[in-house]
C-alpha atoms as a PDB file:
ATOM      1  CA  UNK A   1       0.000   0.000   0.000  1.00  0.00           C
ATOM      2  CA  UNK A   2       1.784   3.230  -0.751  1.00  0.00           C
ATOM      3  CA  UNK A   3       2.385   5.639   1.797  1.00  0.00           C
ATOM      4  CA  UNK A   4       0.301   9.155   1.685  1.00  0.00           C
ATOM      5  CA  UNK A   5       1.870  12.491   1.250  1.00  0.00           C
ATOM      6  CA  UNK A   6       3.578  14.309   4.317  1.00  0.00           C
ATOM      7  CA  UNK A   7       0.749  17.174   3.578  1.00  0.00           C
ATOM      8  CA  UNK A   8      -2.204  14.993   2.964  1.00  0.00           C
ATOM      9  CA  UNK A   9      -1.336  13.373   6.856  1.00  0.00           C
ATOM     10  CA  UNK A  10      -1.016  16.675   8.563  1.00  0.00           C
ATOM     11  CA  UNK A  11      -4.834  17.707   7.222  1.00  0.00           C
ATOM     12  CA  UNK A  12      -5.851  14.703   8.122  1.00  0.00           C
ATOM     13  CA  UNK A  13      -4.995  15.494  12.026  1.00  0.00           C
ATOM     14  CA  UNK A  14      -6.402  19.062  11.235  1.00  0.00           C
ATOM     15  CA  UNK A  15      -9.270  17.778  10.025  1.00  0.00           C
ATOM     16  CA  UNK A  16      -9.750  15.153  13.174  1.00  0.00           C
ATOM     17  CA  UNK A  17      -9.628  18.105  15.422  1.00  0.00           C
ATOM     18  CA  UNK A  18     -12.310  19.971  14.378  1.00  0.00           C
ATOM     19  CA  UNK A  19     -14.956  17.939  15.364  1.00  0.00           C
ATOM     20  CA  UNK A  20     -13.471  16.879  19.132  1.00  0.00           C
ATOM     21  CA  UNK A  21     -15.038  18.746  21.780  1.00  0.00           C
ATOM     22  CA  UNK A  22     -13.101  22.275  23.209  1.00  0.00           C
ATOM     23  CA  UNK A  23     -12.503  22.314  26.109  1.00  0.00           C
ATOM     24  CA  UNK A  24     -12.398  26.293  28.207  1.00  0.00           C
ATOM     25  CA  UNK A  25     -11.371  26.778  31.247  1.00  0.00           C
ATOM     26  CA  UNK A  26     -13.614  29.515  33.176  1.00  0.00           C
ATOM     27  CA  UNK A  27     -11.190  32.373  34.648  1.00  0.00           C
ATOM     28  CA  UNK A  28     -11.796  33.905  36.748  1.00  0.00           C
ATOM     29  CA  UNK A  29     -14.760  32.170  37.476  1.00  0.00           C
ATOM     30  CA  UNK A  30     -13.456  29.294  38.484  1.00  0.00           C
ATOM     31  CA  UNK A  31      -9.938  30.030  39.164  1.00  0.00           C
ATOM     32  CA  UNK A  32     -10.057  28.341  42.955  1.00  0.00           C
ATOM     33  CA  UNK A  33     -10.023  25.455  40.609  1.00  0.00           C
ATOM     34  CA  UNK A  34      -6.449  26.073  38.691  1.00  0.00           C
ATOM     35  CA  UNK A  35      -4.059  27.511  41.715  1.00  0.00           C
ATOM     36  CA  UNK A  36      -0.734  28.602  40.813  1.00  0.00           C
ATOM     37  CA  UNK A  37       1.770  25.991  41.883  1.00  0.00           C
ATOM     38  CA  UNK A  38       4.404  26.513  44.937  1.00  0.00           C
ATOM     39  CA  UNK A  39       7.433  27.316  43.326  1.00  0.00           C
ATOM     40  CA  UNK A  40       5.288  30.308  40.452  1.00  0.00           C
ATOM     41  CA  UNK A  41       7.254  33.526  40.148  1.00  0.00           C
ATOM     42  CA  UNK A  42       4.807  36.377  41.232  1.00  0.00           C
ATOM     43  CA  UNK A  43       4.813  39.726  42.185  1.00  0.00           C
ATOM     44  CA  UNK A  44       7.691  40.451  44.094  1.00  0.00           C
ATOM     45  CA  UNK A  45       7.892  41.328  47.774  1.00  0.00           C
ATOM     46  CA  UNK A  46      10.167  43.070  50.578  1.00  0.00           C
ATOM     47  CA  UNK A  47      10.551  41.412  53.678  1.00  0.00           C
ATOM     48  CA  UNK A  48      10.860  42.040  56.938  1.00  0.00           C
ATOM     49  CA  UNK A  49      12.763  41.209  60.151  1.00  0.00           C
ATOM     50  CA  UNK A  50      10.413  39.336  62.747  1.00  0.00           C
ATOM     51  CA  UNK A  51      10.902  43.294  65.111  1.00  0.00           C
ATOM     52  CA  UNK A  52       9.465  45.024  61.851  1.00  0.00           C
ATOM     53  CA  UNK A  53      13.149  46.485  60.224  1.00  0.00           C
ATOM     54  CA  UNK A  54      13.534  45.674  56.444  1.00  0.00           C
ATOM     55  CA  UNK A  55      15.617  43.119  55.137  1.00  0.00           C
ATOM     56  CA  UNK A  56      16.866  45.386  51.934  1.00  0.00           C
ATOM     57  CA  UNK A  57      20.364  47.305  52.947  1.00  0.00           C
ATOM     58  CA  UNK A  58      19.914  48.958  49.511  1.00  0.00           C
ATOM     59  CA  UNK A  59      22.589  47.077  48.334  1.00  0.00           C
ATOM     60  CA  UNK A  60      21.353  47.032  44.356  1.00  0.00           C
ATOM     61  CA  UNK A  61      22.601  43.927  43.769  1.00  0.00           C
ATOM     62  CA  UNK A  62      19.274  42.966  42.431  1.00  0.00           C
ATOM     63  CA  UNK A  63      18.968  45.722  40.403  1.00  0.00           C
ATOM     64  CA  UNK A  64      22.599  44.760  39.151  1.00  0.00           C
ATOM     65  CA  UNK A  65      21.598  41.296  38.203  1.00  0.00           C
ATOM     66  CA  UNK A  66      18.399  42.450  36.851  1.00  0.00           C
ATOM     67  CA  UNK A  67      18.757  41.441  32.603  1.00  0.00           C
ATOM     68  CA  UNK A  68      15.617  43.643  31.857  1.00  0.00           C
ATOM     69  CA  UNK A  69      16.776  46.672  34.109  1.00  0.00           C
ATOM     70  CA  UNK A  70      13.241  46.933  35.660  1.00  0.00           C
ATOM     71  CA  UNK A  71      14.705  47.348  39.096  1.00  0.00           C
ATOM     72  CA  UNK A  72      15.560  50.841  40.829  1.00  0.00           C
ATOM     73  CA  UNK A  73      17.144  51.196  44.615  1.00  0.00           C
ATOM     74  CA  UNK A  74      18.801  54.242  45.986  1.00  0.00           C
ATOM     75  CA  UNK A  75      20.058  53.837  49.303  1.00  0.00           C
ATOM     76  CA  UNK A  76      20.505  56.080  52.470  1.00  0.00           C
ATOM     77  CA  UNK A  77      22.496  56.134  55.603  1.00  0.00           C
ATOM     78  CA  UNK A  78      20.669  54.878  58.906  1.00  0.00           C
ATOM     79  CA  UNK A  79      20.621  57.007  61.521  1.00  0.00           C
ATOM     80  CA  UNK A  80      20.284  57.043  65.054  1.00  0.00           C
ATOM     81  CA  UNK A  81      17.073  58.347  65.423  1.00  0.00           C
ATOM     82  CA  UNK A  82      16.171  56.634  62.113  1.00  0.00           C
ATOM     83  CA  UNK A  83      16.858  53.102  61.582  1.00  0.00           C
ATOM     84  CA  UNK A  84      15.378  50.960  58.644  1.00  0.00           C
ATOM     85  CA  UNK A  85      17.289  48.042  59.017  1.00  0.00           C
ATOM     86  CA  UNK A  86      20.065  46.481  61.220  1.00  0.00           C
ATOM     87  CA  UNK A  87      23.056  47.045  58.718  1.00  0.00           C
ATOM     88  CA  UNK A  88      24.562  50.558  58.016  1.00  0.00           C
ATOM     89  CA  UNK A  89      22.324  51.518  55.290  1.00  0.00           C
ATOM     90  CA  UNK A  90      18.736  51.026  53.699  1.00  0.00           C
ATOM     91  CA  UNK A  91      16.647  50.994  50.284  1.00  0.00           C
ATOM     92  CA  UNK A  92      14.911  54.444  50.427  1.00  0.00           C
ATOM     93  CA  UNK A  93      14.135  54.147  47.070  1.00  0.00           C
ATOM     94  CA  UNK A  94      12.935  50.893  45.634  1.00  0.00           C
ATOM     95  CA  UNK A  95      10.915  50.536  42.499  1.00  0.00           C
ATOM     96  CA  UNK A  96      10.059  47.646  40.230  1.00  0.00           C
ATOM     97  CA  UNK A  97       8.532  48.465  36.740  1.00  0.00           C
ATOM     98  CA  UNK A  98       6.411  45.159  35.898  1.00  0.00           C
ATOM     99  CA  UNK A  99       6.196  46.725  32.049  1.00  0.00           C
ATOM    100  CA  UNK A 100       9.654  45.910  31.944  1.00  0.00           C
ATOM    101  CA  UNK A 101      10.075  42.797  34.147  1.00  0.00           C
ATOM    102  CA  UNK A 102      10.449  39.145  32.853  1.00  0.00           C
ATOM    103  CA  UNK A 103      10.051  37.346  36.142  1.00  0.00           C
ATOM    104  CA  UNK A 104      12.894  35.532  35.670  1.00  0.00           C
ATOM    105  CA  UNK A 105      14.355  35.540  39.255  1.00  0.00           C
ATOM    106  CA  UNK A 106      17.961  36.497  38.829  1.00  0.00           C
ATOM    107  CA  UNK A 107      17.315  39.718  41.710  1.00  0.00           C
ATOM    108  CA  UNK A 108      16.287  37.043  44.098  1.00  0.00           C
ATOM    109  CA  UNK A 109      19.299  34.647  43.923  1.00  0.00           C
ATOM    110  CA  UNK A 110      21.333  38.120  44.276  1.00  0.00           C
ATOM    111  CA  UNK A 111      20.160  39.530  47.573  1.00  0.00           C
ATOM    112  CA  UNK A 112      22.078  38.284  50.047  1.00  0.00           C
ATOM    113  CA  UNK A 113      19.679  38.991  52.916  1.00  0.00           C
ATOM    114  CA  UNK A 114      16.894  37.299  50.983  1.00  0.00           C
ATOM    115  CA  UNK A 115      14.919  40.577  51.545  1.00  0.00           C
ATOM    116  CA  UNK A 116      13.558  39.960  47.967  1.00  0.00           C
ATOM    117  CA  UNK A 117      11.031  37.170  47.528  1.00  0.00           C
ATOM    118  CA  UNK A 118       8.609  36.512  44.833  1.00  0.00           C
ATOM    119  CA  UNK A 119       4.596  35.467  45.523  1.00  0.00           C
ATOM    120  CA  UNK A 120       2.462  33.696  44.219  1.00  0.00           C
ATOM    121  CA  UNK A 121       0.271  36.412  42.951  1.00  0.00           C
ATOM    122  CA  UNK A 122      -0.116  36.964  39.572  1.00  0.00           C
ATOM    123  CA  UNK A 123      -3.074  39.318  38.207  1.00  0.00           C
ATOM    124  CA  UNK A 124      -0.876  42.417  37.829  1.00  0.00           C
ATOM    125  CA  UNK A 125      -2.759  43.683  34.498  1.00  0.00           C
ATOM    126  CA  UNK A 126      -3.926  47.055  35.118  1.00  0.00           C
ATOM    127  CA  UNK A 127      -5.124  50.051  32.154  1.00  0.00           C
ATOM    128  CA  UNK A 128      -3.052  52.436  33.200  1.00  0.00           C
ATOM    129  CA  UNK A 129       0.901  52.343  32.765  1.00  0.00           C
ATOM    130  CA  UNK A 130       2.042  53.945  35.576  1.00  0.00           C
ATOM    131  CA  UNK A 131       0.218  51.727  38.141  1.00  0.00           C
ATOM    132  CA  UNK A 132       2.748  48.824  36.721  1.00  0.00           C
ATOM    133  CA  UNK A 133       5.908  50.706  38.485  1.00  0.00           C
ATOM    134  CA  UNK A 134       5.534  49.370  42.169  1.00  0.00           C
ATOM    135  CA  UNK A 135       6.851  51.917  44.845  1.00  0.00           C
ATOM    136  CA  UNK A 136       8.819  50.690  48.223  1.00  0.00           C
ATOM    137  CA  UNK A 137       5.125  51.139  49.837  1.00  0.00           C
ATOM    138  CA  UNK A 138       3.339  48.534  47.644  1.00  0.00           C
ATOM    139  CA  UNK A 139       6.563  45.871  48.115  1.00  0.00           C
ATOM    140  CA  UNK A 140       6.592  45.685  51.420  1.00  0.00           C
ATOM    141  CA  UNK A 141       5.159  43.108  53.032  1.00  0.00           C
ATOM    142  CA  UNK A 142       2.487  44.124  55.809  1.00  0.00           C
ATOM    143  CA  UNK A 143       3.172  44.225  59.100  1.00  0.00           C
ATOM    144  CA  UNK A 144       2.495  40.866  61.668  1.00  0.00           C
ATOM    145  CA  UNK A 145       1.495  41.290  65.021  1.00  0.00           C
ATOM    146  CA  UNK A 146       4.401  41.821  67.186  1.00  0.00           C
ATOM    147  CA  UNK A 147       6.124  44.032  64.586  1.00  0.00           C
ATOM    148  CA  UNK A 148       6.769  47.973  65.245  1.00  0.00           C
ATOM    149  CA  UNK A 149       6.656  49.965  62.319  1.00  0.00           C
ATOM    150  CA  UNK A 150       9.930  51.115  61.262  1.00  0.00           C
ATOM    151  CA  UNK A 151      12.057  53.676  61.886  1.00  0.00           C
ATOM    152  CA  UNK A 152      13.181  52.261  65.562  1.00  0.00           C
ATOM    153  CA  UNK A 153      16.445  51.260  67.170  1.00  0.00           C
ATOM    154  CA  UNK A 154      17.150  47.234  66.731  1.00  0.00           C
ATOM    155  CA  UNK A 155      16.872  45.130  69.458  1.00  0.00           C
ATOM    156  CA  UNK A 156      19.033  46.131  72.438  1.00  0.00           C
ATOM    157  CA  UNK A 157      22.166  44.140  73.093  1.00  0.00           C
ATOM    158  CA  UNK A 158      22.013  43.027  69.457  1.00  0.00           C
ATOM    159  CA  UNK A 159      24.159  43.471  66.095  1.00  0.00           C
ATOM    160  CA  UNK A 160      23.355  43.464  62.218  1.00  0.00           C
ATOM    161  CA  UNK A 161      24.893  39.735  62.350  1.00  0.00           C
ATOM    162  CA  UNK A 162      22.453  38.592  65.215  1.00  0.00           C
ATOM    163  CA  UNK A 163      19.483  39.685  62.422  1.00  0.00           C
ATOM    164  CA  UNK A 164      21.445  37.564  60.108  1.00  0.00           C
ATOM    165  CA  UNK A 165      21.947  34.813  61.797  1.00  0.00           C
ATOM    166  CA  UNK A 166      18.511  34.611  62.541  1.00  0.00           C
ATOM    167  CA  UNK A 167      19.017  35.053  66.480  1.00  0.00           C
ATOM    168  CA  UNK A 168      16.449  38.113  66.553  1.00  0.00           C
ATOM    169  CA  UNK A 169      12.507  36.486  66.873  1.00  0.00           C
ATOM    170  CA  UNK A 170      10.737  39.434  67.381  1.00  0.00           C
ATOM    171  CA  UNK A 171      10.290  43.547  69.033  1.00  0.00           C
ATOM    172  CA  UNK A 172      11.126  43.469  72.304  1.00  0.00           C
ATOM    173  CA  UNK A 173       9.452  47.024  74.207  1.00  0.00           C
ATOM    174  CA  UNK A 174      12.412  48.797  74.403  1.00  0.00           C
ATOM    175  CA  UNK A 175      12.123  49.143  70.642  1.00  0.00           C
ATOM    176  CA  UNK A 176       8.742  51.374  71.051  1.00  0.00           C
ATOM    177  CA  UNK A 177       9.315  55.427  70.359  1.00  0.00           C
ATOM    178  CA  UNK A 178       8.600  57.411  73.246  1.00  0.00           C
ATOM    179  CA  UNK A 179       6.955  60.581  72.884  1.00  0.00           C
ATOM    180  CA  UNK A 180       5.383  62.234  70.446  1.00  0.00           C
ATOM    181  CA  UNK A 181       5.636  59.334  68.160  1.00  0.00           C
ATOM    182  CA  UNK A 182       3.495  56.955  70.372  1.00  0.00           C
ATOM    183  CA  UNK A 183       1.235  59.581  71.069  1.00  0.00           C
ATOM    184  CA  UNK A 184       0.240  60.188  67.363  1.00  0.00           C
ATOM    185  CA  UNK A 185       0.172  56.096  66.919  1.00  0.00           C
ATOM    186  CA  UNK A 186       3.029  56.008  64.353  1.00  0.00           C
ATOM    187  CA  UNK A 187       4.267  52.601  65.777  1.00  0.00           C
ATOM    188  CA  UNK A 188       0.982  50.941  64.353  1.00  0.00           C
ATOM    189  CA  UNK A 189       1.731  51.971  61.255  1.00  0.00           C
ATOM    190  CA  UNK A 190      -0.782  54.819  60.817  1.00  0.00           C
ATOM    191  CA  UNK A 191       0.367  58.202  59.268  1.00  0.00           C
ATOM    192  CA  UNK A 192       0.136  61.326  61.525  1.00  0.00           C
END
């Protein structure tokens, strides 16, 4: 029997498809249903020490390792009456433009306080451009009970390697402002 045509057998699996039933998935209807696995790469996040200081030293090394340049930190000094995070400085700028981001993951293996994580959330469409660039503010992750509200002194007794070696487990009350500070509620995390 002689063999048909290369073309004639690849419309012949065209033409089986047709008539098979489609199959749709429903999203976001149903999207409990399909739930991103473990390991996705999501919208990224800034994490915090278990007293409520940030993680980032605003070191850029993400932004340095970042292929699509979508990352922005500018850091500042820590100061005594001013502390972000345990080490000498902090990211007082951070910025992520997701119109420019290709999730790849290359920031995260590059911080070397893991401050930068990525979640598992992933509806980041939005009609308007500028909502796309994420601010410091919309990175951070929230604040657990137990946490003050940065800026505050670290833990007393404690150094920037006790945070790292994971020997800090929470705020201790010597960490609360006094003064004004409390007064207005700023250590909740409420703007005066």
């Amino acid at each position: 029997m002689p063999e048909m045509p290369a073309a004639v057998r690849g419309f012949g699996v065209t033409f089986a498809t047709m008539f098979k039933k489609v199959v749709t998935e429903q999203y976001p209807e149903q999207a409990d249903r399909f739930p991103p696995k473990p390991r996705f790469h999501g919208r990224h996040q800034l994490n915090r020490w278990p007293d409520g200081l940030e993680k980032c030293i605003g070191c850029e090394l993400c932004a340095w390792a970042c292929p699509a340049d979508a990352i922005l930190v500018e850091a500042a000094d820590n100061t005594e009456g001013g502390r972000y995070s345990p080490g000498e400085r902090y990211g007082r700028t951070y910025q992520i433009n997701y119109l420019r981001c290709i999730f790849c993951g290359l920031c995260i293996e590059a911080c070397p306080t893991r401050a930068l994580t990525m979640t598992n959330e992933f509806e980041l469409a939005d009609d308007n451009r500028a909502d796309l660039i994420y601010e410091k503010s919309d990175l951070l992750a929230p604040l657990l009970p137990g946490m003050i509200a940065p800026p505050h002194e670290m833990v007393p007794g404690t150094t920037d390697r006790d945070y790292y070696a994971g020997e800090v487990t929470g705020a201790v009350p010597e960490q609360e402002p006094a003064g004004d500070e409390a007064l207005l509620g700023i250590t909740k995390g409420e703007s005066a």
